[in-house]
PDB file of N, CA and C in Angstrom:
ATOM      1  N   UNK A   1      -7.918 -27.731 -13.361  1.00  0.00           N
ATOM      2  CA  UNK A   1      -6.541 -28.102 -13.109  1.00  0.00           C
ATOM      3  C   UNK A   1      -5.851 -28.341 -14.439  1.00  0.00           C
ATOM      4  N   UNK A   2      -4.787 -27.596 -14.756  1.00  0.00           N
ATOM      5  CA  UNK A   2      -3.834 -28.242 -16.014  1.00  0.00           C
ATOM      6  C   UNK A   2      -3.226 -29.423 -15.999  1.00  0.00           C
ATOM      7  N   UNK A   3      -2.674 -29.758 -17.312  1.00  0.00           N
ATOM      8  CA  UNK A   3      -1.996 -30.945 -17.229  1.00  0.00           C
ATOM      9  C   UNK A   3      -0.744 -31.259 -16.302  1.00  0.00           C
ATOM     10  N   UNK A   4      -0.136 -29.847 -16.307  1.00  0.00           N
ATOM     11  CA  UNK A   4       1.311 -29.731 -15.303  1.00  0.00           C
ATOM     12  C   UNK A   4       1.191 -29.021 -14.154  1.00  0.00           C
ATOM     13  N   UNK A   5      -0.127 -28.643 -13.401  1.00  0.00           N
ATOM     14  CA  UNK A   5      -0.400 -28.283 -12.057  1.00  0.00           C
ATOM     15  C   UNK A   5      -0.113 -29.178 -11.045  1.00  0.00           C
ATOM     16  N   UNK A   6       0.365 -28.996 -10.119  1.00  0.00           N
ATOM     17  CA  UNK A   6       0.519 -30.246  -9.674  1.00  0.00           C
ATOM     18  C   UNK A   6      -0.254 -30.155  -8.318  1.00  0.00           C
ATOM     19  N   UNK A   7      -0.957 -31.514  -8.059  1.00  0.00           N
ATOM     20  CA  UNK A   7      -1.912 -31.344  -6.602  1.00  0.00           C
ATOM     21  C   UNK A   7      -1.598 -32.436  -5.987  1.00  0.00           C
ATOM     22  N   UNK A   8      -2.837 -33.000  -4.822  1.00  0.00           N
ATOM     23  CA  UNK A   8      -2.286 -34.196  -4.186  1.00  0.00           C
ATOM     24  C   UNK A   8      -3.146 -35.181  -4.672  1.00  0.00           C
ATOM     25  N   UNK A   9      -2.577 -36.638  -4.268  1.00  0.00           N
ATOM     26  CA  UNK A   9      -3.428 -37.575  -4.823  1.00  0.00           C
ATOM     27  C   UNK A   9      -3.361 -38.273  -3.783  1.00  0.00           C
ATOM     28  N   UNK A  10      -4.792 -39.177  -3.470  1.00  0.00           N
ATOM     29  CA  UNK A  10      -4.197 -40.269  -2.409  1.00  0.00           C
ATOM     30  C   UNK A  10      -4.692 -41.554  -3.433  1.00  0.00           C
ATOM     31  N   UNK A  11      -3.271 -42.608  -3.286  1.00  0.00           N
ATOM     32  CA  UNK A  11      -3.446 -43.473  -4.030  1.00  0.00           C
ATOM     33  C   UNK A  11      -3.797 -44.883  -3.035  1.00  0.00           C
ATOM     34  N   UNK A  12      -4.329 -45.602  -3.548  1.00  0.00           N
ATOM     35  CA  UNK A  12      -4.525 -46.754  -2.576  1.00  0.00           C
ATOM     36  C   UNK A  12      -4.578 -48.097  -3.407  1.00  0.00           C
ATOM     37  N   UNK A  13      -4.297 -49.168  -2.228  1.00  0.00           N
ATOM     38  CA  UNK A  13      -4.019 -50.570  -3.494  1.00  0.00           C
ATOM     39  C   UNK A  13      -4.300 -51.612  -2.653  1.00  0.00           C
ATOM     40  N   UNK A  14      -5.077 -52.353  -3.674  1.00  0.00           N
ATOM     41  CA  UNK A  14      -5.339 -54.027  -2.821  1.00  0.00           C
ATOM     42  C   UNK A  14      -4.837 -54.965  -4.063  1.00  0.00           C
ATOM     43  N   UNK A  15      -3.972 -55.326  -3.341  1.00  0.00           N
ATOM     44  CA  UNK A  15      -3.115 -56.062  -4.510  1.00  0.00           C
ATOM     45  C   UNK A  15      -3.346 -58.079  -3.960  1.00  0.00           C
ATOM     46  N   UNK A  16      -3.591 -58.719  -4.838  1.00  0.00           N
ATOM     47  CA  UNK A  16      -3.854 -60.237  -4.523  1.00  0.00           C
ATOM     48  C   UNK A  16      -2.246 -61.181  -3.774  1.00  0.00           C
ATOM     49  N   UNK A  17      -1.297 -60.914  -5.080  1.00  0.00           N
ATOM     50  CA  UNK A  17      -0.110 -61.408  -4.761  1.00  0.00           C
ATOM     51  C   UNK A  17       0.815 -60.973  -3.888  1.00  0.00           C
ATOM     52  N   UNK A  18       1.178 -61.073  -2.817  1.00  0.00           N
ATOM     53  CA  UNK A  18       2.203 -60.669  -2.023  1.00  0.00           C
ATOM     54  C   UNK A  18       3.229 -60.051  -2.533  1.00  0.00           C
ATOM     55  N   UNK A  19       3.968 -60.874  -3.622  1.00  0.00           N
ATOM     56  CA  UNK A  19       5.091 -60.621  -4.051  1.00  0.00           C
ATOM     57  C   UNK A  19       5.045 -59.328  -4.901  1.00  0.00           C
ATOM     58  N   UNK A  20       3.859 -59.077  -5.630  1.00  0.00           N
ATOM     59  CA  UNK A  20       3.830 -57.826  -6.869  1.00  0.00           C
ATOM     60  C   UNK A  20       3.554 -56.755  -5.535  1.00  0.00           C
ATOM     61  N   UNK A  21       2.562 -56.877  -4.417  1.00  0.00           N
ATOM     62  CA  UNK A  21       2.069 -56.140  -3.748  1.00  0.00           C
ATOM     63  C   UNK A  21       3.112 -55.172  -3.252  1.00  0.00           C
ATOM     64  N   UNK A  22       4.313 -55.827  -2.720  1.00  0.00           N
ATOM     65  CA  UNK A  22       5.868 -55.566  -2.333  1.00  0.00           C
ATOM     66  C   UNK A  22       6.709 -54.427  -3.132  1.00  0.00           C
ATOM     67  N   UNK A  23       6.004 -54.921  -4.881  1.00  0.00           N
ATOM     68  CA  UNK A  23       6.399 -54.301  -5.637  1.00  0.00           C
ATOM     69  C   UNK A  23       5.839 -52.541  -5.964  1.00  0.00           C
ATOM     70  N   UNK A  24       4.932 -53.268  -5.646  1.00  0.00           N
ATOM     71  CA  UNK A  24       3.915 -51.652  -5.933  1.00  0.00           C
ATOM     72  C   UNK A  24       4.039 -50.986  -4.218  1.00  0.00           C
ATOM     73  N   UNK A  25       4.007 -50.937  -3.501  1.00  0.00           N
ATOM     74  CA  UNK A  25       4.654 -50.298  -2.573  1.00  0.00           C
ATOM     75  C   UNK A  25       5.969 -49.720  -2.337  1.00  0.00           C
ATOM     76  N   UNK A  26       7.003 -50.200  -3.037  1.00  0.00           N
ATOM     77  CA  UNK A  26       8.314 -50.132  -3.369  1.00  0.00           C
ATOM     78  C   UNK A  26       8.072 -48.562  -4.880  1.00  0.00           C
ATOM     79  N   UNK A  27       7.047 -49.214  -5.636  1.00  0.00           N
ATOM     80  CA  UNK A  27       6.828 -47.874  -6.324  1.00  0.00           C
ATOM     81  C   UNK A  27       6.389 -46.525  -5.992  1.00  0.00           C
ATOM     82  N   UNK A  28       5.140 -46.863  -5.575  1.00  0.00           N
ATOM     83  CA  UNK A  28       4.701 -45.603  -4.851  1.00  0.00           C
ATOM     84  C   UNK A  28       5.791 -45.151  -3.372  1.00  0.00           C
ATOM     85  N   UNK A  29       6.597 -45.858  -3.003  1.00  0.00           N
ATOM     86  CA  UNK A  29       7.297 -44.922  -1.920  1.00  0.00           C
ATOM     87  C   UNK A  29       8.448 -43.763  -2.675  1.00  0.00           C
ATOM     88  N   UNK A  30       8.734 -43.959  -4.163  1.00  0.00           N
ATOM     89  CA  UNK A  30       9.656 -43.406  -4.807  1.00  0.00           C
ATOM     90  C   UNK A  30       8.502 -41.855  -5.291  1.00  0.00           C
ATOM     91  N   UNK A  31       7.034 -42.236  -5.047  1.00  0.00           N
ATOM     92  CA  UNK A  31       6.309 -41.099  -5.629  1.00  0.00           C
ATOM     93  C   UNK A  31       5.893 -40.278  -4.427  1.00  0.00           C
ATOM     94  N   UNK A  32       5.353 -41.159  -3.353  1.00  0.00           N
ATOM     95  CA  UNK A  32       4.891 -40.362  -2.367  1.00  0.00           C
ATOM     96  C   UNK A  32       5.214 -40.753  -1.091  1.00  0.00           C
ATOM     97  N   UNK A  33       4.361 -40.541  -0.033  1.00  0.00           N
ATOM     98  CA  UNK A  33       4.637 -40.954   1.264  1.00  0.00           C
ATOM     99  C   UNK A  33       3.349 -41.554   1.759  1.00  0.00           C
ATOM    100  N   UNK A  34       3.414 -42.941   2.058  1.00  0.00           N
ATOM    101  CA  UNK A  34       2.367 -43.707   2.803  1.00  0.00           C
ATOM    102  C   UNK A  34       1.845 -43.204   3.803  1.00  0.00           C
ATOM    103  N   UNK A  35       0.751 -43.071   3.907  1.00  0.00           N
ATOM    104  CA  UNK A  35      -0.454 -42.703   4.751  1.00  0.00           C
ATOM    105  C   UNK A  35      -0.661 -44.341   5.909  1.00  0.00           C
ATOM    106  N   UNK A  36      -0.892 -45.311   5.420  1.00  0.00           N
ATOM    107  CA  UNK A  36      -1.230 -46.481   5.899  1.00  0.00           C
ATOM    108  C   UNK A  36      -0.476 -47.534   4.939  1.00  0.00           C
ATOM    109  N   UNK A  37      -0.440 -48.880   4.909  1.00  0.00           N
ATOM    110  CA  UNK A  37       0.757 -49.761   4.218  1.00  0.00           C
ATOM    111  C   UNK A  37       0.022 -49.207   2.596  1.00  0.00           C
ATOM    112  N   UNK A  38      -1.539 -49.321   2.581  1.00  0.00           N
ATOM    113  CA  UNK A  38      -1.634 -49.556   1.280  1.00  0.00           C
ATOM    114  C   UNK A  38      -2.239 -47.909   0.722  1.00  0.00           C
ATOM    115  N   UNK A  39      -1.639 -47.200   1.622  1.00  0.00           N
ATOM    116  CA  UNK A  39      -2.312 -46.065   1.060  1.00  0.00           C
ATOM    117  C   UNK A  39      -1.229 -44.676   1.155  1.00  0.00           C
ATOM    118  N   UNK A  40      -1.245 -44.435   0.344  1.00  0.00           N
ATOM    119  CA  UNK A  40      -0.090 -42.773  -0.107  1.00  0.00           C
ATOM    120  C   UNK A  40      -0.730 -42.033  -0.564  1.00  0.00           C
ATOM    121  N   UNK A  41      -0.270 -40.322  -0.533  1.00  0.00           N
ATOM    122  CA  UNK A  41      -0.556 -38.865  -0.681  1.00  0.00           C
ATOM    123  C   UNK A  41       0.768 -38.760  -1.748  1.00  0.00           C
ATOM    124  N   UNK A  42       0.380 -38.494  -2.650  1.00  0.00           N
ATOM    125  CA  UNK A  42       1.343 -38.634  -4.372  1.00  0.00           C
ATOM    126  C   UNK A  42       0.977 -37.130  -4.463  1.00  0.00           C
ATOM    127  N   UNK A  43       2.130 -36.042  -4.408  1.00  0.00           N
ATOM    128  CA  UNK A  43       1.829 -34.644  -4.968  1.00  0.00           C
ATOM    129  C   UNK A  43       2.160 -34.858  -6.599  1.00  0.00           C
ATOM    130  N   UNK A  44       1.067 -34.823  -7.476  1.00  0.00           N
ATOM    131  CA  UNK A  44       1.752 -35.268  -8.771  1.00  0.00           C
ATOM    132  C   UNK A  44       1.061 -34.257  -9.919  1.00  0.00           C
ATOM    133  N   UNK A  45       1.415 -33.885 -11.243  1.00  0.00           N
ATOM    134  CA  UNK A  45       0.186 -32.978 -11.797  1.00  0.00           C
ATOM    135  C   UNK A  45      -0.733 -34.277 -12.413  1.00  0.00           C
ATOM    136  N   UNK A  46      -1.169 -34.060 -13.274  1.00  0.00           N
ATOM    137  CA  UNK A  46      -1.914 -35.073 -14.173  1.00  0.00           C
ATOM    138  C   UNK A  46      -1.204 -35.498 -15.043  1.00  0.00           C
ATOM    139  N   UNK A  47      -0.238 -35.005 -15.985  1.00  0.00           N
ATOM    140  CA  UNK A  47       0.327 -35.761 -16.711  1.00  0.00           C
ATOM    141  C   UNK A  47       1.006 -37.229 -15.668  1.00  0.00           C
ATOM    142  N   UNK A  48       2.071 -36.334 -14.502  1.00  0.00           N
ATOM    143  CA  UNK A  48       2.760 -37.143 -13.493  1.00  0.00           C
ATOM    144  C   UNK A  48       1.799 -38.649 -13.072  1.00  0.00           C
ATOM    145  N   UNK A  49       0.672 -38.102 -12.483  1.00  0.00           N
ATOM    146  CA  UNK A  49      -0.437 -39.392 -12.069  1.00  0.00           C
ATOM    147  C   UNK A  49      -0.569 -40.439 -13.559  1.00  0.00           C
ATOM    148  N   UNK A  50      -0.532 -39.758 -14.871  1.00  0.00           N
ATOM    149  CA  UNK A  50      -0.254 -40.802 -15.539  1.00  0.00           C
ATOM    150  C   UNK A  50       0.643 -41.408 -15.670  1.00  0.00           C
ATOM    151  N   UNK A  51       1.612 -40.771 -15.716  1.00  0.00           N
ATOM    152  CA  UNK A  51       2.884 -42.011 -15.836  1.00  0.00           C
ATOM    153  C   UNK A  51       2.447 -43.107 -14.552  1.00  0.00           C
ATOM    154  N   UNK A  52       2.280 -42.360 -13.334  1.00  0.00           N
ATOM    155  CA  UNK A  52       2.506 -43.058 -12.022  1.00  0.00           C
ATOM    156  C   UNK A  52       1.671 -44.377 -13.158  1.00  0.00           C
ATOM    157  N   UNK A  53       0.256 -43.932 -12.986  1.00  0.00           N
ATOM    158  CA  UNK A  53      -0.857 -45.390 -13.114  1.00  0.00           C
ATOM    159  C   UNK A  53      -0.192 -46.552 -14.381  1.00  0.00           C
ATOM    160  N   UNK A  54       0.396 -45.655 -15.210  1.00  0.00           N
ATOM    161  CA  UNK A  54       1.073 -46.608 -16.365  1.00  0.00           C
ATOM    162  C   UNK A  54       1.739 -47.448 -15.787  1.00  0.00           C
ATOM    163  N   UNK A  55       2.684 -46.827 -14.708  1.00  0.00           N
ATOM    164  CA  UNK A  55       3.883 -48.119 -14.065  1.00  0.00           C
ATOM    165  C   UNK A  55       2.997 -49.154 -12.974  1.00  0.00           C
ATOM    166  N   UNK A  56       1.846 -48.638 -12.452  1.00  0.00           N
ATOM    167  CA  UNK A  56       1.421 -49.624 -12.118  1.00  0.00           C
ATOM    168  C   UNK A  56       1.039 -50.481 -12.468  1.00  0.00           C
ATOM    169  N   UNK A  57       0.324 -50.113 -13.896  1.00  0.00           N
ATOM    170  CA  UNK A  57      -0.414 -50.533 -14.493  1.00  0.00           C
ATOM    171  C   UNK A  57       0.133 -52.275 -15.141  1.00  0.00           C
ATOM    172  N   UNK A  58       1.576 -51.913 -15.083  1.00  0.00           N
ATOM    173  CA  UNK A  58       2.810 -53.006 -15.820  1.00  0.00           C
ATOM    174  C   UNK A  58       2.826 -53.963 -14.219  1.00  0.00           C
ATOM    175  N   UNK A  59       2.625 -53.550 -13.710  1.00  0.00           N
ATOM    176  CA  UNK A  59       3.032 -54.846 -12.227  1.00  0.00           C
ATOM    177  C   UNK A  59       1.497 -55.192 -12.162  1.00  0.00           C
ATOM    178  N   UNK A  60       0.498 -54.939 -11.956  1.00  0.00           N
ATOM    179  CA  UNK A  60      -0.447 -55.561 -11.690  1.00  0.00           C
ATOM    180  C   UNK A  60      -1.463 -56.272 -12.284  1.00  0.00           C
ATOM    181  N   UNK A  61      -2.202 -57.516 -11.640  1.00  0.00           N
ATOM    182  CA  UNK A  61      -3.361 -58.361 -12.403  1.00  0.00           C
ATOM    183  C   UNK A  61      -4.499 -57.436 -12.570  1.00  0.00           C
ATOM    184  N   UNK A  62      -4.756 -56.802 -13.225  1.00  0.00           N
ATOM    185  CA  UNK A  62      -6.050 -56.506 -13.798  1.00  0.00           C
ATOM    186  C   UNK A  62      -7.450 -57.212 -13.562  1.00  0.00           C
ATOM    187  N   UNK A  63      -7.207 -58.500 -13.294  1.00  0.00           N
ATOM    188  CA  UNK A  63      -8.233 -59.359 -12.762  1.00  0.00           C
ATOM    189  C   UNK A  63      -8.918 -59.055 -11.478  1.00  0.00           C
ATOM    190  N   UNK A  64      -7.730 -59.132 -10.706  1.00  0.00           N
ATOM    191  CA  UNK A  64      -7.657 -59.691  -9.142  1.00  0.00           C
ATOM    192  C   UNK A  64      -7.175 -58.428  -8.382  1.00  0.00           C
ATOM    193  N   UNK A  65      -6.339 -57.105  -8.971  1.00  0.00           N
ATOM    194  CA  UNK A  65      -5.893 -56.736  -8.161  1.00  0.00           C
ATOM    195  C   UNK A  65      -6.525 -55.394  -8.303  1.00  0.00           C
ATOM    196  N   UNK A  66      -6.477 -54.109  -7.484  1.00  0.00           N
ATOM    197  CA  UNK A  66      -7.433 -53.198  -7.564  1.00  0.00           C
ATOM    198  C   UNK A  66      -6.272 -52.066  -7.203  1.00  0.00           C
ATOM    199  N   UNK A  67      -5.946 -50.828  -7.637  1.00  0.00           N
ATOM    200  CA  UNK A  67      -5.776 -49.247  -7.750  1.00  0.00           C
ATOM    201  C   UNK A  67      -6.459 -48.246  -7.976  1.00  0.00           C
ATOM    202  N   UNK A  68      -6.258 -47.473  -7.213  1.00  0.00           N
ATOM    203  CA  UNK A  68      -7.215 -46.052  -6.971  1.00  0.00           C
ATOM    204  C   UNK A  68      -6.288 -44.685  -6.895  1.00  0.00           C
ATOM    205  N   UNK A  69      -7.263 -43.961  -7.594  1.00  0.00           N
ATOM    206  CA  UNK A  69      -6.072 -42.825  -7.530  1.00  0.00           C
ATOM    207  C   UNK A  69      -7.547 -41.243  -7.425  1.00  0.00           C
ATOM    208  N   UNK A  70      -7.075 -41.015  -5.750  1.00  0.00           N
ATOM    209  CA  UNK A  70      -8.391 -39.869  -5.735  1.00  0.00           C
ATOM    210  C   UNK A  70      -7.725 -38.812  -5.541  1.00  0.00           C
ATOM    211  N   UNK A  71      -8.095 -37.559  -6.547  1.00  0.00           N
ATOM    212  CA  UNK A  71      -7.641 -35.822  -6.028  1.00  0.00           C
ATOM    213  C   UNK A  71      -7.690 -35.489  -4.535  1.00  0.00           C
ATOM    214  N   UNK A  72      -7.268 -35.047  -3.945  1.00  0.00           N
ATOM    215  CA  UNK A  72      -7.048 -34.687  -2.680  1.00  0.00           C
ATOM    216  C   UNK A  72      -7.758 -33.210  -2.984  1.00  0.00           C
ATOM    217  N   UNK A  73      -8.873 -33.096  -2.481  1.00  0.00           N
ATOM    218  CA  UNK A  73     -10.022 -31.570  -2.417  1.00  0.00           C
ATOM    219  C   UNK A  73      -8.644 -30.844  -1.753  1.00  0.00           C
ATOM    220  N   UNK A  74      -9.054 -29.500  -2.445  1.00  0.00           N
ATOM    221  CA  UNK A  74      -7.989 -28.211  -2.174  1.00  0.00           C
ATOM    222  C   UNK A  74      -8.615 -27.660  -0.142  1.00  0.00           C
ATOM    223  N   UNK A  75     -10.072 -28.036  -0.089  1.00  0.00           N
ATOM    224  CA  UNK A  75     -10.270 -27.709   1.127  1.00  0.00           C
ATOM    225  C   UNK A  75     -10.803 -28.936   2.023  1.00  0.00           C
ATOM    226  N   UNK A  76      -9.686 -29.831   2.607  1.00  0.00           N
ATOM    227  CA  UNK A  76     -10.152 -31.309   3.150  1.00  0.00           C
ATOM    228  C   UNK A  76     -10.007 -31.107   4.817  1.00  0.00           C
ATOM    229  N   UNK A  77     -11.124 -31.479   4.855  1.00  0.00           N
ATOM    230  CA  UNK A  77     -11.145 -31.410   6.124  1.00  0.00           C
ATOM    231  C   UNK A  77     -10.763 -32.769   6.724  1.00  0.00           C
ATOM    232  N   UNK A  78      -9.783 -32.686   7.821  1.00  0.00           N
ATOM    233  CA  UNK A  78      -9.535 -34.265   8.347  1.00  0.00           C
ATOM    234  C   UNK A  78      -9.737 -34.536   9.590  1.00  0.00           C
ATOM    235  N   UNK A  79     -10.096 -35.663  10.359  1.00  0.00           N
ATOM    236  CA  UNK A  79     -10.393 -35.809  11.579  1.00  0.00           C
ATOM    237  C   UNK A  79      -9.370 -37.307  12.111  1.00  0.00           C
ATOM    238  N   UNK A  80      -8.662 -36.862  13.251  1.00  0.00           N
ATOM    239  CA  UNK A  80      -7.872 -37.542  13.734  1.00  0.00           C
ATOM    240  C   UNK A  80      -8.230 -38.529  14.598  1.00  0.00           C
ATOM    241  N   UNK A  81      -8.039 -39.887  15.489  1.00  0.00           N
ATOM    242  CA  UNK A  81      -7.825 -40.736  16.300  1.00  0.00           C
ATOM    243  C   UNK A  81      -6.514 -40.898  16.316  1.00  0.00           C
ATOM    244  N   UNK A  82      -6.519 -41.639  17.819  1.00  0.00           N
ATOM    245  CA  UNK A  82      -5.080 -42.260  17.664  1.00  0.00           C
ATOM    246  C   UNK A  82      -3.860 -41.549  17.656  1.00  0.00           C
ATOM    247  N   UNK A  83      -3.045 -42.367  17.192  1.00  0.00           N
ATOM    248  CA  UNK A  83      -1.470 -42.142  16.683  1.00  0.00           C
ATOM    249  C   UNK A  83      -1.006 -41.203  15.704  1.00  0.00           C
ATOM    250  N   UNK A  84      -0.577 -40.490  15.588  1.00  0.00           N
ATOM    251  CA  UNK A  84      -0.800 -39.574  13.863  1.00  0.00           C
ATOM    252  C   UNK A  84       0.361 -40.521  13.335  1.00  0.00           C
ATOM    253  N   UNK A  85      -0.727 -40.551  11.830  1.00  0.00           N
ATOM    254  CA  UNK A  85       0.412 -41.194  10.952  1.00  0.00           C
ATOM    255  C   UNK A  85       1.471 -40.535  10.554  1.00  0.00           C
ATOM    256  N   UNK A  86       1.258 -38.866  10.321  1.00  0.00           N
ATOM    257  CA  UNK A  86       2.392 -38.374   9.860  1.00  0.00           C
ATOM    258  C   UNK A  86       3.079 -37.205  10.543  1.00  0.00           C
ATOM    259  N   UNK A  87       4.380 -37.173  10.627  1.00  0.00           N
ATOM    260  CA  UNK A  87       5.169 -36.000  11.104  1.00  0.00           C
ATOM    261  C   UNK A  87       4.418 -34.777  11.393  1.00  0.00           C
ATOM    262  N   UNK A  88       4.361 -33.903  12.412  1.00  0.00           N
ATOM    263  CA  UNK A  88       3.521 -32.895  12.730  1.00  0.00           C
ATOM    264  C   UNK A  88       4.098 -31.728  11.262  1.00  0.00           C
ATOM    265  N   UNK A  89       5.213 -31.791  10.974  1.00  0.00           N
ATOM    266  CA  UNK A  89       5.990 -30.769   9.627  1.00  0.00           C
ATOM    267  C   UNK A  89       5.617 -31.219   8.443  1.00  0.00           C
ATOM    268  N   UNK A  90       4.439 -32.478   8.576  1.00  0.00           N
ATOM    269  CA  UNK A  90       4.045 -32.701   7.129  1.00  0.00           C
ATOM    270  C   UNK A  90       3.098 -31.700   6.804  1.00  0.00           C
ATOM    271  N   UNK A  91       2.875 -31.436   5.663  1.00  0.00           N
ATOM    272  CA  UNK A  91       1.245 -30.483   5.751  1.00  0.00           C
ATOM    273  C   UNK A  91       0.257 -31.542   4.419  1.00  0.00           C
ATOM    274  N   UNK A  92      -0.986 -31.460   4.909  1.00  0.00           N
ATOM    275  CA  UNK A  92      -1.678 -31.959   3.864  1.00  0.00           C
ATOM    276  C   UNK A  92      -2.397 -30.891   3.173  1.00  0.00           C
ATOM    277  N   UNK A  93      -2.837 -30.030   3.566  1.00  0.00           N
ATOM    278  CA  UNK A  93      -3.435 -28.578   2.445  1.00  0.00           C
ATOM    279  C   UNK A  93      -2.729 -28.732   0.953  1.00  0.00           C
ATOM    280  N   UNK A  94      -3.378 -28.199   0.276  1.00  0.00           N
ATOM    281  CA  UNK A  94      -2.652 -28.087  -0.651  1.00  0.00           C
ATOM    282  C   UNK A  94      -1.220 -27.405  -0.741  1.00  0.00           C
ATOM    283  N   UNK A  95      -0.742 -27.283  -1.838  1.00  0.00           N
ATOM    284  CA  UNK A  95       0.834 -27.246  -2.119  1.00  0.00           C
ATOM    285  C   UNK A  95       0.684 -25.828  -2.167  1.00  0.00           C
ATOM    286  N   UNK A  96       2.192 -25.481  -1.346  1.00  0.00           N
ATOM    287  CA  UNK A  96       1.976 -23.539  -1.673  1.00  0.00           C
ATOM    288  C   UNK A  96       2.208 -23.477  -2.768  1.00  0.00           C
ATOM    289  N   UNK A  97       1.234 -22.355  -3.360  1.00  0.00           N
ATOM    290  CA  UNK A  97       2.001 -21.775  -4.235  1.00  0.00           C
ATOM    291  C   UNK A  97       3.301 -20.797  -4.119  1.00  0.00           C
ATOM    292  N   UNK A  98       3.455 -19.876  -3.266  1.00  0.00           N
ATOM    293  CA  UNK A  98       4.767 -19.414  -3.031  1.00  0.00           C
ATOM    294  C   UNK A  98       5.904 -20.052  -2.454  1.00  0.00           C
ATOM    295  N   UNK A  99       6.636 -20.645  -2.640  1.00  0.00           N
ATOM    296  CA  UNK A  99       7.377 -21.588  -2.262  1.00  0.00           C
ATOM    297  C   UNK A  99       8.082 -20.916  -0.424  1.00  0.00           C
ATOM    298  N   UNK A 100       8.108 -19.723  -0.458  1.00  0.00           N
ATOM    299  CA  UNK A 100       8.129 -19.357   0.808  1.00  0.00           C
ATOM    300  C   UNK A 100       7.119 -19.162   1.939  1.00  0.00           C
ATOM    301  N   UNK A 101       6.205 -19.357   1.775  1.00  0.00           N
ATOM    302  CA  UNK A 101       4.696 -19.809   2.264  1.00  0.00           C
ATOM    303  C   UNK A 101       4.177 -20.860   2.460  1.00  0.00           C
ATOM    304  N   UNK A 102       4.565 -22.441   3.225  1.00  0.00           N
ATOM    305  CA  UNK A 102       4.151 -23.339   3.041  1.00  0.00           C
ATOM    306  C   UNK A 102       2.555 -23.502   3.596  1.00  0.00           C
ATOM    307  N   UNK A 103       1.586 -24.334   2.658  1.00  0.00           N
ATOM    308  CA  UNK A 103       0.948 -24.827   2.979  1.00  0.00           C
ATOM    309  C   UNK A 103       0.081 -24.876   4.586  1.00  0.00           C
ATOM    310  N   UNK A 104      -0.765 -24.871   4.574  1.00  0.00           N
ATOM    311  CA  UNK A 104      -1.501 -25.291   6.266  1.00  0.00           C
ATOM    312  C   UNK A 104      -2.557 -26.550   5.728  1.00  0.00           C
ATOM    313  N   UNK A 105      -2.370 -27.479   6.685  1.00  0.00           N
ATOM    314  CA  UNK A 105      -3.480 -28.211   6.793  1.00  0.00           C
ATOM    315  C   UNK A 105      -4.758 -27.564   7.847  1.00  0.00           C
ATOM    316  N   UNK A 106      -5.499 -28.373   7.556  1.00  0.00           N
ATOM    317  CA  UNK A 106      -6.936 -28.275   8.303  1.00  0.00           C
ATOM    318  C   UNK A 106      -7.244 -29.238   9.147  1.00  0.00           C
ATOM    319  N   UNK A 107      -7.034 -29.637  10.260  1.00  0.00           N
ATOM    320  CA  UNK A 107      -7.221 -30.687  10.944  1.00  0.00           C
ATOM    321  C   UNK A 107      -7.464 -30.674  12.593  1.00  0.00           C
ATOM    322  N   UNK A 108      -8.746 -31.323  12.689  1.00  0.00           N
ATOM    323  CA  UNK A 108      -9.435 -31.195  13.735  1.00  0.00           C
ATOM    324  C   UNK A 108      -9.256 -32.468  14.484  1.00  0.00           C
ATOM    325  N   UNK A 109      -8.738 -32.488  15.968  1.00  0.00           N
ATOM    326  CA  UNK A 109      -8.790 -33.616  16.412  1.00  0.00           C
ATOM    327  C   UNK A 109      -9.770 -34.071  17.465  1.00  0.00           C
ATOM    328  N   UNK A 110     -10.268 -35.520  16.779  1.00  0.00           N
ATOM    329  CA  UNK A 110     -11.527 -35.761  17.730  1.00  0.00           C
ATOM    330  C   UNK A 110     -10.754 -36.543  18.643  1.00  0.00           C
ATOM    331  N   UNK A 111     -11.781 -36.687  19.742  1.00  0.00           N
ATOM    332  CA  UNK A 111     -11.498 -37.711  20.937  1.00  0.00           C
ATOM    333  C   UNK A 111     -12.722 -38.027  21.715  1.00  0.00           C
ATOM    334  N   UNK A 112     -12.909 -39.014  21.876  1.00  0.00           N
ATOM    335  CA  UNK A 112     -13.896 -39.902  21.918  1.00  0.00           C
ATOM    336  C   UNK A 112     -13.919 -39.749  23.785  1.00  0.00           C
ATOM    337  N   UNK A 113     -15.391 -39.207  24.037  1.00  0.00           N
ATOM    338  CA  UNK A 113     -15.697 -38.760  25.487  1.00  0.00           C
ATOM    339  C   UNK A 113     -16.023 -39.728  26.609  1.00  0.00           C
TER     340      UNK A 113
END
C-alpha cells in the first residue's frame, strides 16, 4: 500500500473520561462513519491515518485511555445478527477503483436456528 492509497480503517476507542471521550467521537465522525458508539470505518491512505492518530493523539490520556487503528483486509468477510448497523447503500469492500464501479461488500447473513 502507498503512502496516498487510500483504504479502510476500522478505528476503535476506550476512552476513561467522558468528557474527552465526547471529544474523540466528535473527531472521528468528521473522518468516518461509526460502526458502533466506539467504533468507525475511516477510508483514509496512510499518510491521512496519520494525521487522524496525531489529532487523537492531542485529546487523549496515554495512561488510561486506549486507540486502535486496524486495515480493513481488501477481502473481509462479515457475518451479520440483528439490526444492520449500516445503510444497505453503504458498501464495506474495498474502495472502487473506477469511480463508476462502486465497490461490493461480502456479507453473509447468519441466523441462529
Amino acid at each position: 500500500m502507498s503512502l496516498h492509497e487510500k483504504t479502510r480503517w476500522i478505528v476503535t476507542y476506550d476512552i476513561h473520561d467522558p468528557r474527552c471521550g465526547v471529544k474523540v467521537h466528535r473527531l472521528l465522525e468528521g473522518w468516518g462513519l461509526p460502526l458502533q458508539y466506539s467504533v468507525f470505518v475511516v477510508p483514509a491512505s496512510a499518510a491521512e491515518l496519520q494525521q487522524l492518530m496525531q489529532a487523537l493523539e492531542e485529546l487523549i490520556d496515554p495512561v488510561t485511555d486506549d486507540v486502535r487503528a486496524y486495515r480493513w483486509p481488501e477481502q473481509a468477510e462479515v457475518h451479520l445478527l440483528g439490526r444492520p448497523l449500516l445503510p444497505d447503500e453503504v458498501l464495506l469492500g474495498p474502495p472502487a477503483k473506477n469511480p463508476a464501479a462502486p465497490a461490493r461488500r461480502r456479507v453473509r447473513r447468519s441466523a441462529l436456528a
